[in-house]
C-alpha atoms as a PDB file:
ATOM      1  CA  UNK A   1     103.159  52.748  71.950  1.00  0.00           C
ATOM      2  CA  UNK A   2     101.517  55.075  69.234  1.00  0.00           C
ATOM      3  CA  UNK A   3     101.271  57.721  71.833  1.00  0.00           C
ATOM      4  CA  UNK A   4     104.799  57.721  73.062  1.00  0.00           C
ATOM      5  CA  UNK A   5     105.735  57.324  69.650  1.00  0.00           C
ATOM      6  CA  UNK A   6     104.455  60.948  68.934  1.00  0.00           C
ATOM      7  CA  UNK A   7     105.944  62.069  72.042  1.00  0.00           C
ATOM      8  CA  UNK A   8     109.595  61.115  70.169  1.00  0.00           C
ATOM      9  CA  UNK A   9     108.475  63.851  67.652  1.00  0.00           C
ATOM     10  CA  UNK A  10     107.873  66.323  69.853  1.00  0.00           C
ATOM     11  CA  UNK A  11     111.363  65.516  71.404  1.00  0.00           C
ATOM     12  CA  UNK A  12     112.810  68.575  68.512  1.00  0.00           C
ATOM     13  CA  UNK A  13     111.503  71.111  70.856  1.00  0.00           C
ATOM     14  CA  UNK A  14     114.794  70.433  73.222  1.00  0.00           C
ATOM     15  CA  UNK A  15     113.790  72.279  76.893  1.00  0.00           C
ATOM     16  CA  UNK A  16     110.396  70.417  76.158  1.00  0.00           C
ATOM     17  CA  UNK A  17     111.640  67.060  75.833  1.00  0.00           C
ATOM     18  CA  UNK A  18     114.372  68.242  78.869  1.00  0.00           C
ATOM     19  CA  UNK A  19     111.885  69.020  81.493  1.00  0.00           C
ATOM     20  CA  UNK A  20     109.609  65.580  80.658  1.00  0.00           C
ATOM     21  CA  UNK A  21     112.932  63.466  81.266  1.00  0.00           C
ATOM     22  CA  UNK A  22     113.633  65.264  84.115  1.00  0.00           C
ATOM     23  CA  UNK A  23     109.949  64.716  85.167  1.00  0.00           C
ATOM     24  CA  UNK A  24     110.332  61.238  84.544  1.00  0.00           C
ATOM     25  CA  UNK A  25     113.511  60.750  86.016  1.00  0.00           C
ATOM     26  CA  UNK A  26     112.160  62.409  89.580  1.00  0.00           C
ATOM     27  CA  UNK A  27     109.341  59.882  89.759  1.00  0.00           C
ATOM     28  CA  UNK A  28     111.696  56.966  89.603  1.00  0.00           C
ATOM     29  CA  UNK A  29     114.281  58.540  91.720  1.00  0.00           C
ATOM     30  CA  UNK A  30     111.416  59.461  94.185  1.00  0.00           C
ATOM     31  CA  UNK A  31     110.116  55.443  94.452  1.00  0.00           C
ATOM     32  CA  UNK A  32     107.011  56.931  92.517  1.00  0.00           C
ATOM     33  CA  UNK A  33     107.273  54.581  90.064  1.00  0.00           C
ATOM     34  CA  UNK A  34     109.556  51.725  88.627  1.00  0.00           C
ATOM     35  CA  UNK A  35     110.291  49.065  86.303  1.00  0.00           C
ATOM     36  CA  UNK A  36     108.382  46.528  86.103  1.00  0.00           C
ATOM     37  CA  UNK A  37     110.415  43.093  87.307  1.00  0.00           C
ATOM     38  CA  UNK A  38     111.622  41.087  84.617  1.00  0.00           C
ATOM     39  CA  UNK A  39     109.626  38.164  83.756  1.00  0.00           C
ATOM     40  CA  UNK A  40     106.371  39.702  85.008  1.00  0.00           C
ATOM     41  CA  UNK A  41     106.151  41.626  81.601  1.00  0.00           C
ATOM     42  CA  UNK A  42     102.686  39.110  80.395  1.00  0.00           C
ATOM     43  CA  UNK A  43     101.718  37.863  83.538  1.00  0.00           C
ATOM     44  CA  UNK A  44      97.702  38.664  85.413  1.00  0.00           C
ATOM     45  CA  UNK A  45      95.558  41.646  84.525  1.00  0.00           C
ATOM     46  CA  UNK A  46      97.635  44.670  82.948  1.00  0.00           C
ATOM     47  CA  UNK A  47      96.739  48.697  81.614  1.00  0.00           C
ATOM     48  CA  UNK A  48      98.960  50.523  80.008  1.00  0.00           C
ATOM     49  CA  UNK A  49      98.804  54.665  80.338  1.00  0.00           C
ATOM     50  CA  UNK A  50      99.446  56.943  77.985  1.00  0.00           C
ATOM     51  CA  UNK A  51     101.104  59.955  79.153  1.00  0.00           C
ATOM     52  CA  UNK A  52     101.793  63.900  77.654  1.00  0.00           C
ATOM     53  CA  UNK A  53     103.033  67.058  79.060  1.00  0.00           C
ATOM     54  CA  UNK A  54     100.783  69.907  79.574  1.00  0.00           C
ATOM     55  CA  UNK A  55     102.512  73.593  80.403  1.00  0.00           C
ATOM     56  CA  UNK A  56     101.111  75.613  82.624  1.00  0.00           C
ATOM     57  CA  UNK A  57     100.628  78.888  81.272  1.00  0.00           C
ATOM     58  CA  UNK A  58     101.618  81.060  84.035  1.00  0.00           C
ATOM     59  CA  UNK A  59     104.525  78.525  85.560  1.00  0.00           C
ATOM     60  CA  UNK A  60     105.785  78.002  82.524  1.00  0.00           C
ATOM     61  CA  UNK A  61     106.641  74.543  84.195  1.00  0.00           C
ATOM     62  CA  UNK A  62     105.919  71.014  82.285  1.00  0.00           C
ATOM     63  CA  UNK A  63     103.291  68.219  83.963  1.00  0.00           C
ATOM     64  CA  UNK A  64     103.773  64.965  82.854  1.00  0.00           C
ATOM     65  CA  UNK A  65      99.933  63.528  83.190  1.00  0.00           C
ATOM     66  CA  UNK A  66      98.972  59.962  82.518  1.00  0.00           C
ATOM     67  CA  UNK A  67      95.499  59.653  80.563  1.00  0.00           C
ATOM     68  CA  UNK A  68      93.652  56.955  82.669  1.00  0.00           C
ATOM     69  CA  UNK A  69      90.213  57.802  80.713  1.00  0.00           C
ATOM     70  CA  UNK A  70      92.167  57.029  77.649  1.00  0.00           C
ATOM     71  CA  UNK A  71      90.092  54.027  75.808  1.00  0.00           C
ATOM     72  CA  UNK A  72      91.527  50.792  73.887  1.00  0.00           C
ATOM     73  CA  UNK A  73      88.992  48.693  72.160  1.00  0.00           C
ATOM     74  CA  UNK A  74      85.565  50.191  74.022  1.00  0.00           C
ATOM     75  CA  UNK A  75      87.483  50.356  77.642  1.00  0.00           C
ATOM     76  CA  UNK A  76      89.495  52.914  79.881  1.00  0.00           C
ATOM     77  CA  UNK A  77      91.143  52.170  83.140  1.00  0.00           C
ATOM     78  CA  UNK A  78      88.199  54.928  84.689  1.00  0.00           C
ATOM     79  CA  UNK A  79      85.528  52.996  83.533  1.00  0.00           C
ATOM     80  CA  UNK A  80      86.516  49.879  84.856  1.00  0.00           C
ATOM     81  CA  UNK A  81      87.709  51.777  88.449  1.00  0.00           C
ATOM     82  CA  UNK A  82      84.972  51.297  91.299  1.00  0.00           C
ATOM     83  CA  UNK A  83      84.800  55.072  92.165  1.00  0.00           C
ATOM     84  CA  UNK A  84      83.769  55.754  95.439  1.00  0.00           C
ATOM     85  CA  UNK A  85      81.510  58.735  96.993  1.00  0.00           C
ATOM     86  CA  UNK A  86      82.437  62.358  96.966  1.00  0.00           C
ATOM     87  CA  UNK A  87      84.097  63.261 100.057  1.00  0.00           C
ATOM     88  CA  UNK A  88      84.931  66.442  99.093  1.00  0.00           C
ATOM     89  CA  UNK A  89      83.318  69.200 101.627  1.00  0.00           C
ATOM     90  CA  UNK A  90      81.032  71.989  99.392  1.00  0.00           C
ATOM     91  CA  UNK A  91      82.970  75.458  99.163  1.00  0.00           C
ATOM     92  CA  UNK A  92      79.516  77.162 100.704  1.00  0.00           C
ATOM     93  CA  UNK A  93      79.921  74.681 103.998  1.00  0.00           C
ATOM     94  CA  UNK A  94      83.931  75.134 104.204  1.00  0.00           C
ATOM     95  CA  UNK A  95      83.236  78.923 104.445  1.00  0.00           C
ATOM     96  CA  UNK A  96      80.592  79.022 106.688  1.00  0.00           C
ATOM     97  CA  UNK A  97      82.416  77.043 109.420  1.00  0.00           C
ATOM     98  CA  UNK A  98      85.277  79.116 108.707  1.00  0.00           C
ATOM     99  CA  UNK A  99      83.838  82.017 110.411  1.00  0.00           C
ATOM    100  CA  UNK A 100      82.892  79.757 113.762  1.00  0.00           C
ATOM    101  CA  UNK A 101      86.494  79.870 114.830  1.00  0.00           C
ATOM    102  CA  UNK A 102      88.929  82.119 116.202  1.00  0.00           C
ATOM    103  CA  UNK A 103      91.795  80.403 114.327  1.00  0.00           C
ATOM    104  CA  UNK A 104      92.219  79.253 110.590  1.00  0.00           C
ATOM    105  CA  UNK A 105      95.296  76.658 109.316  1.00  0.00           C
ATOM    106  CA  UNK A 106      95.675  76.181 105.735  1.00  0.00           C
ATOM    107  CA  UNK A 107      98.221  73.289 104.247  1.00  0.00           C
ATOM    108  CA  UNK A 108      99.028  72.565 101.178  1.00  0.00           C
ATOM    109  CA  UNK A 109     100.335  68.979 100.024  1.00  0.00           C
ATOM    110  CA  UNK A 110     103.312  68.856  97.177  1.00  0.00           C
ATOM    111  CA  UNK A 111     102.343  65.853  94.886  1.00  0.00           C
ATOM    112  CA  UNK A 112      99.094  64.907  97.413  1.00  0.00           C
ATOM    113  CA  UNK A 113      98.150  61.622  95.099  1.00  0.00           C
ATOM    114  CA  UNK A 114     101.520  60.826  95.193  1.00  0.00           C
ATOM    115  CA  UNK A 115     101.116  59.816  99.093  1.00  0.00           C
ATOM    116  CA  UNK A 116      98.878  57.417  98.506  1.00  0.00           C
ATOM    117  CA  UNK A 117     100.839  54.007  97.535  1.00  0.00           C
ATOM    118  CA  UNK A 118      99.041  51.707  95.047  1.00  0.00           C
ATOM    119  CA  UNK A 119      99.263  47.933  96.239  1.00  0.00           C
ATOM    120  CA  UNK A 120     101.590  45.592  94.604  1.00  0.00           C
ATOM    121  CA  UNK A 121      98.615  43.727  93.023  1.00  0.00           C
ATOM    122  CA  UNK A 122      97.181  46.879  91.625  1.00  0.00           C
ATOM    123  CA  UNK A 123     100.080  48.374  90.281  1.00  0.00           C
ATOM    124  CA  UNK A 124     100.189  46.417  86.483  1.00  0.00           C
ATOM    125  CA  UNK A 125      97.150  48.515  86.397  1.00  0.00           C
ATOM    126  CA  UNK A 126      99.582  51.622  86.285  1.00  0.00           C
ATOM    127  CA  UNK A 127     101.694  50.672  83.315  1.00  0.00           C
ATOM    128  CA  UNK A 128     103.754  52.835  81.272  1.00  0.00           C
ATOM    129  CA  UNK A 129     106.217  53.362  78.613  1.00  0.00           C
ATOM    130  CA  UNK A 130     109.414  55.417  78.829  1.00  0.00           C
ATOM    131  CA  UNK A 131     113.010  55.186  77.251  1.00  0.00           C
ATOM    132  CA  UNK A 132     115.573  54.309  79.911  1.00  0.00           C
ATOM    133  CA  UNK A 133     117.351  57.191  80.888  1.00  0.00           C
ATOM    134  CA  UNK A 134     115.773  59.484  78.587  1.00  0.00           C
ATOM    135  CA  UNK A 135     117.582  58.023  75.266  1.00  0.00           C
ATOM    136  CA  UNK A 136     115.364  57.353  72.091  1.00  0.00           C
ATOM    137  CA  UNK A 137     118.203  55.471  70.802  1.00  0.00           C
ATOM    138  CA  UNK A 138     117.413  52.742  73.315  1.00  0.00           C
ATOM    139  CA  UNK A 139     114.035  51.023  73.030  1.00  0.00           C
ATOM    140  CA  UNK A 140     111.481  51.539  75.622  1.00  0.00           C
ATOM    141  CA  UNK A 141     111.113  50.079  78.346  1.00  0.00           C
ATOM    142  CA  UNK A 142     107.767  49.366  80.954  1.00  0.00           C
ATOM    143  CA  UNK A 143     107.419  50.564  83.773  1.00  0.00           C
ATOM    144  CA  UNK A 144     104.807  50.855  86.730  1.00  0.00           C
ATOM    145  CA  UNK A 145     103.613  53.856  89.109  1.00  0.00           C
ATOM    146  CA  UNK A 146     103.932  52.856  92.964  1.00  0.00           C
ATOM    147  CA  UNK A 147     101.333  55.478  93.680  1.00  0.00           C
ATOM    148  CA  UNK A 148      97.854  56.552  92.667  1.00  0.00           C
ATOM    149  CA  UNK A 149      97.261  58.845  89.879  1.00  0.00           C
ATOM    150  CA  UNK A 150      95.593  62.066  89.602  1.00  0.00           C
ATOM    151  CA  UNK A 151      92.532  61.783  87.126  1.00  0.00           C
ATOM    152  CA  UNK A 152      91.802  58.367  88.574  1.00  0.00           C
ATOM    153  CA  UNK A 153      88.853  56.897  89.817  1.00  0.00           C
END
């Protein structure tokens, strides 16, 4: 709450606090996240996420990221995560077998984490604060992401 409470501050800077509703609005439009059911508001194990925008440089365009090594009393959501081993394939050994063929395809995923749904069970996990519609007038409300998170475990 303290965190989102300093994000209301930083609401002055008007195209700042424009492009993190609008960031906010596309992950609920997009099923990315959602509001958490009524009456489930106290109910099993639950984390909440703080969240800030970072600008890229360059893009000039605003991230929204949620901190899930952010701690509260001693724990974060990262340290409790089971992480599992590193699949990722060494830049040396991607190059070298890059010369093997006669053909090359590159891809690139828009919002790759974001294609990864987070099961029902897990998802109280994934909590979050955010003013309906964008209006710090109303109070917050909580709300839940449907998928996994960059910067998680």
């Amino acid at each position: 709450y303290q965190r989102l409470q300093s994000l209301k501050k930083k609401s002055r800077d008007g195209e700042y606090f424009k492009e993190y509703t609008q960031f906010m609005a596309s992950l609920l439009s997009k099923g990315h996240a959602e509001e958490v059911p009524q009456g489930t508001e106290r109910e099993g194990k639950i984390w909440y996420l703080p969240h800030h925008g970072v600008m890229h440089p360059q893009k000039k365009k605003l991230r929204v990221v949620f901190d899930c090594s952010a701690t509260f009393q001693g724990f974060s959501l990262n340290g409790c995560l089971l992480q599992g081993p590193n699949l990722t394939s060494s830049i040396f050994g991607v190059l070298t077998r890059f010369r093997q063929g006669k053909t090359c395809f590159t891809s690139d995923i828009e919002a790759m984490f974001y294609q990864v749904r987070v099961p029902e069970q897990d998802r109280d996990l994934l909590r979050f604060l955010w003013w309906p519609d964008g209006n710090l007038d109303k109070a917050p409300k909580h709300f839940r992401m449907t998928v996994h998170l960059f910067g998680a475990s």
